[in-house]
C-alpha atoms as a PDB file:
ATOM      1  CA  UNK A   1      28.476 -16.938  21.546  1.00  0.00           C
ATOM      2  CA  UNK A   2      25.443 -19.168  20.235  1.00  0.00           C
ATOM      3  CA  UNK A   3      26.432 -22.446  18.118  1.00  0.00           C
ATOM      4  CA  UNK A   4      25.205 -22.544  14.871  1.00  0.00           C
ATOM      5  CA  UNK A   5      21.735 -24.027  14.062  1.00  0.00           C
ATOM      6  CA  UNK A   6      21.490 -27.562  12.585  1.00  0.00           C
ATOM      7  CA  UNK A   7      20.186 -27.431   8.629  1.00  0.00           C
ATOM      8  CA  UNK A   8      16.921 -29.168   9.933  1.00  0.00           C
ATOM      9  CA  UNK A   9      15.953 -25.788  12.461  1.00  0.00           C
ATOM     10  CA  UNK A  10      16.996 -23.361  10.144  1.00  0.00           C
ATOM     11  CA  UNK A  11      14.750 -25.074   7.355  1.00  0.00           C
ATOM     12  CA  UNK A  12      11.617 -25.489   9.876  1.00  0.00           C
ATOM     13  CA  UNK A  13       8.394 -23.264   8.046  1.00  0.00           C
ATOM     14  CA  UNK A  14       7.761 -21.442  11.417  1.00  0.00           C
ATOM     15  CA  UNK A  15      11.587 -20.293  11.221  1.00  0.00           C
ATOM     16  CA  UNK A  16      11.281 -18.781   7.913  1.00  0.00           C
ATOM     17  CA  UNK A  17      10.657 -15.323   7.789  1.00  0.00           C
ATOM     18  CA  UNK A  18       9.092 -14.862   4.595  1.00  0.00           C
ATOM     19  CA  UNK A  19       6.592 -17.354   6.103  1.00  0.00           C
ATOM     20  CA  UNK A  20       6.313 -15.206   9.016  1.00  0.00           C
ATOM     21  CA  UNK A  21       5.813 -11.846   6.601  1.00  0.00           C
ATOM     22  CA  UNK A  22       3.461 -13.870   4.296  1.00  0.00           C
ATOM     23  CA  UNK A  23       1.385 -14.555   7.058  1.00  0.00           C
ATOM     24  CA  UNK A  24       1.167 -11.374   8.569  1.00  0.00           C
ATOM     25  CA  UNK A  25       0.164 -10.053   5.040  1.00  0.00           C
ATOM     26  CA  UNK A  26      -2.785 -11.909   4.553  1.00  0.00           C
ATOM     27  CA  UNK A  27      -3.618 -11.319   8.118  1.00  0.00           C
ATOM     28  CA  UNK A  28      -3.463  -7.727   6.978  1.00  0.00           C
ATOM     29  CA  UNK A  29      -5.173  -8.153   4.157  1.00  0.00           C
ATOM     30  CA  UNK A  30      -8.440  -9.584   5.864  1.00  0.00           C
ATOM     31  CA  UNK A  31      -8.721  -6.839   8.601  1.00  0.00           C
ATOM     32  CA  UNK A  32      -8.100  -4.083   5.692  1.00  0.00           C
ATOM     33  CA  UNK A  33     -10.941  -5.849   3.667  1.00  0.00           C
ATOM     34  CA  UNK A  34     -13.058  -5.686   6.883  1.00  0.00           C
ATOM     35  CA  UNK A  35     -12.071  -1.769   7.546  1.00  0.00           C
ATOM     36  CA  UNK A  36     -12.371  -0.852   3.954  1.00  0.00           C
ATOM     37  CA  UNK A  37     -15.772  -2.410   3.222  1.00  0.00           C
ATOM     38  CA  UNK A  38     -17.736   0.876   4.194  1.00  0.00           C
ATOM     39  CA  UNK A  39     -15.517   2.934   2.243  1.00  0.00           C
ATOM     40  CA  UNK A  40     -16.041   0.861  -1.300  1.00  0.00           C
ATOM     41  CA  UNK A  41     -12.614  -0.149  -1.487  1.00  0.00           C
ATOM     42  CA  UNK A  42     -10.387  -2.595  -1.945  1.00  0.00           C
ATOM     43  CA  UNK A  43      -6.741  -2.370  -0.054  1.00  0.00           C
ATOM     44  CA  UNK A  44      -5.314  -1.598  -3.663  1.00  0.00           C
ATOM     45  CA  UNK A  45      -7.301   1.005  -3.995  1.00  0.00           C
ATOM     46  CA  UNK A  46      -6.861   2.310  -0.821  1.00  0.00           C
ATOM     47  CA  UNK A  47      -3.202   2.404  -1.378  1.00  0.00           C
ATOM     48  CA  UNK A  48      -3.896   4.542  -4.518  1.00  0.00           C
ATOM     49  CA  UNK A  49      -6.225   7.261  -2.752  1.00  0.00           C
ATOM     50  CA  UNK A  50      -3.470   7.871  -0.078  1.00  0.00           C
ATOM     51  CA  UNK A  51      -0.921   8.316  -2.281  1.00  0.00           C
ATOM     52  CA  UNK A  52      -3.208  10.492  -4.156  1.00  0.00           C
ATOM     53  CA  UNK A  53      -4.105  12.057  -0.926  1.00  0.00           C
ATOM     54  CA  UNK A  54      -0.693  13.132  -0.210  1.00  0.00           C
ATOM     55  CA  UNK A  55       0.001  15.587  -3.046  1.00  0.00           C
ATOM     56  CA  UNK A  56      -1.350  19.014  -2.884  1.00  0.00           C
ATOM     57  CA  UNK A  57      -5.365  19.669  -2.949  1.00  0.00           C
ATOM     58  CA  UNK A  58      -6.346  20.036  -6.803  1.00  0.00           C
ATOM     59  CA  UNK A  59      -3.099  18.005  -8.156  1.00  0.00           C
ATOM     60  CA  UNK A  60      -2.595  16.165 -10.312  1.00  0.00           C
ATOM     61  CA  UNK A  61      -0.119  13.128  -9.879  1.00  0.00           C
ATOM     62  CA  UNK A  62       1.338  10.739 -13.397  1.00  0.00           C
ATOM     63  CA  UNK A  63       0.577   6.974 -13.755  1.00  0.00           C
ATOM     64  CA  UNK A  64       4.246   6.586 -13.894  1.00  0.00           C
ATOM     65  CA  UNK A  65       4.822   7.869 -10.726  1.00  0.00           C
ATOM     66  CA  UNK A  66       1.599   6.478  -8.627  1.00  0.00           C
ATOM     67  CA  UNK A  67       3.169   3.152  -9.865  1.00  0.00           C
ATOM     68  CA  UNK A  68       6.686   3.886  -8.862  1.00  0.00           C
ATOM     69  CA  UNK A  69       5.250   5.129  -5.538  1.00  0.00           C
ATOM     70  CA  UNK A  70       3.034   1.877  -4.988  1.00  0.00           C
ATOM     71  CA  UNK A  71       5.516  -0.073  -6.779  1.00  0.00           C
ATOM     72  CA  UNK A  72       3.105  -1.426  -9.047  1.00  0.00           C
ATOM     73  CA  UNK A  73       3.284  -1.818 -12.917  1.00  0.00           C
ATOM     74  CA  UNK A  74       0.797  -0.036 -15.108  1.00  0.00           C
ATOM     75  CA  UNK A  75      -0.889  -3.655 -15.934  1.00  0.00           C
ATOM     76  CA  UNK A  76      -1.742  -3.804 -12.138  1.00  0.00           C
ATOM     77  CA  UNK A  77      -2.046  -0.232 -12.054  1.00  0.00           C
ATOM     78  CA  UNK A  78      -4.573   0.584 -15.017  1.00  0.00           C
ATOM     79  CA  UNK A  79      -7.760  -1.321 -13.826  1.00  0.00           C
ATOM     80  CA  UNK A  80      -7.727  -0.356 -10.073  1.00  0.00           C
ATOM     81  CA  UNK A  81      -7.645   3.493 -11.721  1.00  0.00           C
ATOM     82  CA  UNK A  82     -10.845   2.400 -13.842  1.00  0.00           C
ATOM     83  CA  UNK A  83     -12.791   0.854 -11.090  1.00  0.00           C
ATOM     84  CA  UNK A  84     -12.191   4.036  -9.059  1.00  0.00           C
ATOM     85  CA  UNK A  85     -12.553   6.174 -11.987  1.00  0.00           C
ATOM     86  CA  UNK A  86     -16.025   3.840 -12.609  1.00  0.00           C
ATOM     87  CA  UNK A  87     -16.895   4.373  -8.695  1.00  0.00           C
ATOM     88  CA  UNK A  88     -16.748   8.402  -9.181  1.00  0.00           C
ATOM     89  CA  UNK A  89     -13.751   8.859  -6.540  1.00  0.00           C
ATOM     90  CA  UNK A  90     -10.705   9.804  -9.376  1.00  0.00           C
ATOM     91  CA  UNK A  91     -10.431  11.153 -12.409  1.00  0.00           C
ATOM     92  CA  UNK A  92      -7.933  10.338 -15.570  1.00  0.00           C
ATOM     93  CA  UNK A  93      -7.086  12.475 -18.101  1.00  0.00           C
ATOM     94  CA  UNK A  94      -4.131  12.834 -20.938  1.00  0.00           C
ATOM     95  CA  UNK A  95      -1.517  15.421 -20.123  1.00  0.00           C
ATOM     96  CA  UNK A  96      -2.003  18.421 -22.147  1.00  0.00           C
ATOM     97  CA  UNK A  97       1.873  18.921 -22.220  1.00  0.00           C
ATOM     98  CA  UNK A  98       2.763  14.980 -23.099  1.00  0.00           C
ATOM     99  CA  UNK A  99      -0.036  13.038 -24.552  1.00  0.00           C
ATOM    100  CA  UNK A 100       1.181   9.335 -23.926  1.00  0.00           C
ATOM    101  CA  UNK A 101       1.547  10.568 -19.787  1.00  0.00           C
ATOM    102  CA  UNK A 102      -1.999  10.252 -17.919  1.00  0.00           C
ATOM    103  CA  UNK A 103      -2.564  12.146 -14.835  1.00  0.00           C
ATOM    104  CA  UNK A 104      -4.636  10.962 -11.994  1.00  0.00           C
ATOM    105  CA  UNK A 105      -7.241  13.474  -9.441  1.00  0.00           C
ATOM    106  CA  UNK A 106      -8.982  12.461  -6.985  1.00  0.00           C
ATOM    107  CA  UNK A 107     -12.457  13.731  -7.437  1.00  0.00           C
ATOM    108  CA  UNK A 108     -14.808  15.814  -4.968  1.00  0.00           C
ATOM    109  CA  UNK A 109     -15.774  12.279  -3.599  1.00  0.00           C
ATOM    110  CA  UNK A 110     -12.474  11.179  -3.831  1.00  0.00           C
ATOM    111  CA  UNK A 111     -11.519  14.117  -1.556  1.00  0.00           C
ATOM    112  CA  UNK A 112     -14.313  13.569   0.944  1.00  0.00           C
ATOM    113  CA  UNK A 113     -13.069   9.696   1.230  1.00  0.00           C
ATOM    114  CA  UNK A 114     -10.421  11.120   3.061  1.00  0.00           C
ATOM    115  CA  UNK A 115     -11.973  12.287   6.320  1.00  0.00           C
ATOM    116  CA  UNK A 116     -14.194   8.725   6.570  1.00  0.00           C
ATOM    117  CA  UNK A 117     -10.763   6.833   5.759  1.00  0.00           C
ATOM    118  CA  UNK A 118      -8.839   8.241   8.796  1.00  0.00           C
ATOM    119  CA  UNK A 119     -10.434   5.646  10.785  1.00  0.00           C
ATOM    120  CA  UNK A 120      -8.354   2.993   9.417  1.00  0.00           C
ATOM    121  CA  UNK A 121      -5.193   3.295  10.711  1.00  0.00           C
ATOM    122  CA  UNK A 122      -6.948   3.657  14.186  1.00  0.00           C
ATOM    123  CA  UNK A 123      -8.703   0.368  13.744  1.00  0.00           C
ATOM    124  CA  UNK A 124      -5.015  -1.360  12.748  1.00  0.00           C
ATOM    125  CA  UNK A 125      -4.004  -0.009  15.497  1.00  0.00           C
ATOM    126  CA  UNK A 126      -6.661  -1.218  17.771  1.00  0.00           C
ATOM    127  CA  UNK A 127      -6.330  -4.424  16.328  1.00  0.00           C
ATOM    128  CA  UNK A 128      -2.458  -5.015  16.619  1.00  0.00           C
ATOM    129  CA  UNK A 129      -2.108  -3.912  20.179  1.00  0.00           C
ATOM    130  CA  UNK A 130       0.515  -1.998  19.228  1.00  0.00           C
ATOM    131  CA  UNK A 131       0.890   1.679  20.328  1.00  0.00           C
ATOM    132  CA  UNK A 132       1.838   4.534  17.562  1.00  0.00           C
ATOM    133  CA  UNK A 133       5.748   3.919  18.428  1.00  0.00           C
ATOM    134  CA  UNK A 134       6.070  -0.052  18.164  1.00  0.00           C
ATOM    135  CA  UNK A 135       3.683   0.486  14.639  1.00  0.00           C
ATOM    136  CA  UNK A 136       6.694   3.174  13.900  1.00  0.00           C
ATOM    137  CA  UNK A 137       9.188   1.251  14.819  1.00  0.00           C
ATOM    138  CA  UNK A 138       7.888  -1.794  13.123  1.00  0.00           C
ATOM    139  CA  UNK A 139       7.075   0.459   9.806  1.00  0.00           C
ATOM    140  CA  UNK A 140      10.529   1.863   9.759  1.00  0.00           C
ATOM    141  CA  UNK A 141      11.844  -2.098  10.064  1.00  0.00           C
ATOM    142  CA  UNK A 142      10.673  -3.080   7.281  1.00  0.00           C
ATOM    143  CA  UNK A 143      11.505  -0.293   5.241  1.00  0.00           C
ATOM    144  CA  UNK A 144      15.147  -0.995   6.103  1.00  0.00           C
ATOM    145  CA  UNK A 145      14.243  -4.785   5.189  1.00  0.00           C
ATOM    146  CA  UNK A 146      12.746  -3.981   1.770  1.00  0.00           C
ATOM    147  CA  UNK A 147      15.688  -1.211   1.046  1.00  0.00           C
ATOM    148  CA  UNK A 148      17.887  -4.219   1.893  1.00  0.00           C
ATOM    149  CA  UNK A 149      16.345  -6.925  -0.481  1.00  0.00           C
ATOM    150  CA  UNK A 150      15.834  -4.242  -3.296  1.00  0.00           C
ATOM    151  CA  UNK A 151      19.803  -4.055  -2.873  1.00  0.00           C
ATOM    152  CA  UNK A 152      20.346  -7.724  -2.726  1.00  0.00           C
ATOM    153  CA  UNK A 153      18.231  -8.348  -5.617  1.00  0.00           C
ATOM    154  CA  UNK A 154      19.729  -8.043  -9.431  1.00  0.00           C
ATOM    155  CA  UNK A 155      18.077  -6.255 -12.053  1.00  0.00           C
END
């Protein structure tokens, strides 16, 4: 059995792992902007097309639910829909059926994103080192981690 750490380790920076996640976010972030350059987007954007990408050709998916999915609130939400609305790759419209919902397509060239942005996860790949089961394994991690701290958290 290990003795317990002294205060001062446990409260060193390169010990902490929100440091350690924070880091490897922005890390993230900078090899996304490089990857997503040719594609015109940013990584919130991206995030948007592949949840859009997911539903069934033609559908159309709610602003309430993109933003559950991405677990992002419609003031974050709203102008990364206009700039891709703006840049011709979705489309918003009022719900015929419930006026205050707005439904979100991705348009012809939001569709045809989709083959060029395959390349991405291969280049995060190529980038990590990691083969496809440590980037599962990894993934499925920190799923349990956020499922975890969504629990811990109040409210």
């Amino acid at each position: 059995m290990t003795s317990p750490r002294p205060a001062e380790d446990l409260l060193r920076l390169d010990r902490q792992i929100c440091f350690s996640l924070n880091a490897a976010s922005r890390a993230f972030g900078g090899l996304y902007r490089v990857l997503l350059k040719d594609l015109g987007l940013t990584y919130p954007q991206y995030l948007v097309m592949l949840a859009l990408w997911e539903e069934p050709a033609g559908a159309a998916l709610p602003v309430k639910r993109l933003g559950e999915r991405l677990r992002l609130d419609s003031g974050t939400l709203s102008p990364l829909l206009k700039r891709l609305e703006a840049n011709g790759f979705v489309r918003r419209e009022r719900s015929a059926r419930d006026e205050r919902s707005v439904l979100v397509t991705p348009t012809e060239a939001g569709v045809a994103l989709k083959e060029r942005a395959a390349e991405v996860p291969r280049g995060i790949a190529r980038a990590t080192g990691f083969d496809l089961a440590e980037i599962e394994e990894l993934r499925e991690r920190l799923n349990r981690l956020t499922e975890a701290l969504d629990a811990a958290t109040p409210g």
